[in-house]
Protein backbone atom coordinates (compact mmCIF):
# COMPACT_ATOMS: atom_id res chain seq x y z
CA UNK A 1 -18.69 -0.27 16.38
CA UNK A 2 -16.33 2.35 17.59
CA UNK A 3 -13.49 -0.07 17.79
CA UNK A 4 -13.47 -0.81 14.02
CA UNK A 5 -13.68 2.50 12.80
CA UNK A 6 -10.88 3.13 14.56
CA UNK A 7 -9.54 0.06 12.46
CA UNK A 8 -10.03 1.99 9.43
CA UNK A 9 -8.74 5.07 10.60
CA UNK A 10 -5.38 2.98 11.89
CA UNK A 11 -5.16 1.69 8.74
CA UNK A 12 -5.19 4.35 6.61
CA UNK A 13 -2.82 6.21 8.98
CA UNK A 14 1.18 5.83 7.48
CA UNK A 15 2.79 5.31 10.16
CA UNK A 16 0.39 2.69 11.68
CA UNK A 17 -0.77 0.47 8.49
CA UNK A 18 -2.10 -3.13 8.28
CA UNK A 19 0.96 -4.69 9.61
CA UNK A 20 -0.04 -2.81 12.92
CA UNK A 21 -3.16 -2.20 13.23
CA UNK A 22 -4.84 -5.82 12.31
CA UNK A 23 -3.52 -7.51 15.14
CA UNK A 24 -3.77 -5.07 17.51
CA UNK A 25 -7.72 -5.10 16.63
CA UNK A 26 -7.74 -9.21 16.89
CA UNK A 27 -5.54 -9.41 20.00
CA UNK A 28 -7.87 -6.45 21.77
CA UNK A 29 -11.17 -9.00 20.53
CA UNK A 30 -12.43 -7.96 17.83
CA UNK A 31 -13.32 -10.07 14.74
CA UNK A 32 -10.85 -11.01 12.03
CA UNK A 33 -14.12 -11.23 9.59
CA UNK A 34 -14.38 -7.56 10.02
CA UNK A 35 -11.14 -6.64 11.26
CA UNK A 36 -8.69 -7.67 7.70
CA UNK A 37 -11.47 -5.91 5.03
CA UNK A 38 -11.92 -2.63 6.89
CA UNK A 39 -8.05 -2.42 7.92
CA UNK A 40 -7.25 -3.07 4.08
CA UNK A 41 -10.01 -0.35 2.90
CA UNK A 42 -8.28 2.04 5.31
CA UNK A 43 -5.10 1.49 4.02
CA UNK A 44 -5.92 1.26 0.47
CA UNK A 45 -8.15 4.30 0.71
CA UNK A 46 -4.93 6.66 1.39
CA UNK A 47 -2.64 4.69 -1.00
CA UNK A 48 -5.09 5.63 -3.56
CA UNK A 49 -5.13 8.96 -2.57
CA UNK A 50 -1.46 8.98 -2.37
CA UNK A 51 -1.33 7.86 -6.34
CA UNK A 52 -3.64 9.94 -7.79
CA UNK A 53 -2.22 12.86 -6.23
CA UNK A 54 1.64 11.91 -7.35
CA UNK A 55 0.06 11.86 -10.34
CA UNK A 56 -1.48 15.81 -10.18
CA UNK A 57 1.63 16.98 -8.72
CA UNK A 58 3.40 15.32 -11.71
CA UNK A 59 1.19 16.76 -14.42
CA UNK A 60 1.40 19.95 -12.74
CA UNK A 61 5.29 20.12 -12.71
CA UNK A 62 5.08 18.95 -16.51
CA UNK A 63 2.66 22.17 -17.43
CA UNK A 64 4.85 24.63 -15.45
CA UNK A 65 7.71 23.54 -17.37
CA UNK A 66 5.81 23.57 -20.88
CA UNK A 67 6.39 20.56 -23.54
CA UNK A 68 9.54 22.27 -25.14
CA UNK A 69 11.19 19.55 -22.42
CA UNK A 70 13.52 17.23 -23.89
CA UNK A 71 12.24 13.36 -24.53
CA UNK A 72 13.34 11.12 -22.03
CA UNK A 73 16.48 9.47 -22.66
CA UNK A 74 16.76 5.86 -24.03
CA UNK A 75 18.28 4.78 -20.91
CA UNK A 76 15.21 6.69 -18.75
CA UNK A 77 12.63 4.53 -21.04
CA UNK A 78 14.69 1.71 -20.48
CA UNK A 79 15.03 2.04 -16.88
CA UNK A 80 11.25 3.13 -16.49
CA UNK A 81 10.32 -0.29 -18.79
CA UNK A 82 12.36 -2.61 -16.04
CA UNK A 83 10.43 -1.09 -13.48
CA UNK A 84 7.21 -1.24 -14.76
CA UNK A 85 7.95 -5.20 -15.70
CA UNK A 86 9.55 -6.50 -12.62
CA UNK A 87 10.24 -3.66 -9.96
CA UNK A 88 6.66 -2.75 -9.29
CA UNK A 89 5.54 -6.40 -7.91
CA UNK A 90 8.57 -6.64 -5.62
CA UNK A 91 8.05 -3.24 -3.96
CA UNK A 92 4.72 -3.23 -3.71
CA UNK A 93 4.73 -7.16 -1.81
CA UNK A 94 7.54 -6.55 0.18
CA UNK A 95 6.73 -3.08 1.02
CA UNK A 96 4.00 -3.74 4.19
CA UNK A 97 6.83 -5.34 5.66
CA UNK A 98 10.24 -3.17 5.17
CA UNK A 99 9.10 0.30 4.16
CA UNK A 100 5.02 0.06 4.45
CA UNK A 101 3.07 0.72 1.77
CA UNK A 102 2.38 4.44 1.15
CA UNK A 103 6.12 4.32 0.99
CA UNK A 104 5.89 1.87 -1.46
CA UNK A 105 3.38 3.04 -3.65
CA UNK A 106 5.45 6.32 -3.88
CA UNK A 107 8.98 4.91 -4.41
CA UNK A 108 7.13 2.86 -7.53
CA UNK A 109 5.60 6.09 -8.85
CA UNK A 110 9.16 8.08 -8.26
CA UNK A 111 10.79 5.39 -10.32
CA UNK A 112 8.29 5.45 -13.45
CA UNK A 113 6.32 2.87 -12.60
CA UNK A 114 2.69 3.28 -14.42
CA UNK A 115 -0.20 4.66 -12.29
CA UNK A 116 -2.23 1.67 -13.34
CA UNK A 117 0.46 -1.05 -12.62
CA UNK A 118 1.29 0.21 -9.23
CA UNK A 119 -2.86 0.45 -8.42
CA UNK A 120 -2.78 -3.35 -9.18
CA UNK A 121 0.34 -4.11 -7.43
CA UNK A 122 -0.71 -2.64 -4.13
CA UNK A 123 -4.07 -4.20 -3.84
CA UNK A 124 -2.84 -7.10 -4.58
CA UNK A 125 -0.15 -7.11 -2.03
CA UNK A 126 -2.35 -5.02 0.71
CA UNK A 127 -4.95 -8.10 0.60
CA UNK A 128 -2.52 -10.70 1.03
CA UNK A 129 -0.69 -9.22 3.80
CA UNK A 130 -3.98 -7.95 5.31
CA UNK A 131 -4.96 -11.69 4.96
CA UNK A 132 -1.63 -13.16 6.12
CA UNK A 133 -1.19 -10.54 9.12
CA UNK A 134 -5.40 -11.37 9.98
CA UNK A 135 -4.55 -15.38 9.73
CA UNK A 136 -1.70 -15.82 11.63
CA UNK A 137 -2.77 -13.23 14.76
CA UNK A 138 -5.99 -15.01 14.37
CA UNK A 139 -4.15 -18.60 14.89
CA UNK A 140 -1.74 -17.01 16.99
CA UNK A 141 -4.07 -15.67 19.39
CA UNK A 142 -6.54 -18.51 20.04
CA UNK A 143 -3.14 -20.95 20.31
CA UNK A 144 -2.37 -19.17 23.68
CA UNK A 145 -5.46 -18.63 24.58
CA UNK A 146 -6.02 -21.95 25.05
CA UNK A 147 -3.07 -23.01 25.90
């Protein structure tokens, strides 16, 4: 029982993440049944955190410099509308793998990608690499085990 708490607390650690921390957990014995949902709630748990408070910070710096701010420039709301169409769904699925996902999440948010967009982005990616890192450790494992 110890041993997958520990898989949630991997996960939701930055610098360890799903990419680490599932198949360490199958390779050391423990189930990939429990193993890929509690290393993804781990991880998603502190992107989630990491989001909503981007998203305090950001309200906060727009109150402490008052609304007499000038409107974004058409080239900002450009630039924010490509990211929020296209940019979002390639960071957040290849981020696990090049930059990890907290990393992710926050470049997306940096770049003006919607709060809501990047939430569904990262799930989505953070299951199927939890799923694809949990599969193929899973495979990987029991082909040299018997072997």
């Amino acid at each position: 029982m110890v041993e997958y708490i520990l898989v949630f607390l991997g996960a939701a650690v930055p610098a360890l993440e799903i990419a680490l921390v599932i198949p360490v957990g199958i390779v050391r014995g423990l189930s990939p049944f429990w193993v890929i949902p509690l290393a993804f709630a781990g991880n998603m748990l502190t992107v989630l955190l990491l989001i909503f408070l981007y998203q305090r910070l950001e309200d906060w710096n727009t109150r402490r410099k008052g609304t007499s701010e000038k409107e974004d420039s058409k080239r900002k709301q450009r630039g924010r509308l490509i990211m929020n169409k296209y940019g979002v769904a390639g960071l957040s699925l290849a981020g696990p793998i090049l930059i990890g996902t907290h990393i992710a999440a926050f470049f997306a948010l940096l770049f003006g990608a919607s709060k809501r967009k990047t939430i569904l982005w990262m799930t989505v990616s953070i299951a199927l690499w939890s799923i694809i890192f949990g599969v193929l450790t899973a495979m990987g494992f029991t082909y040299f085990i018997k072997d």
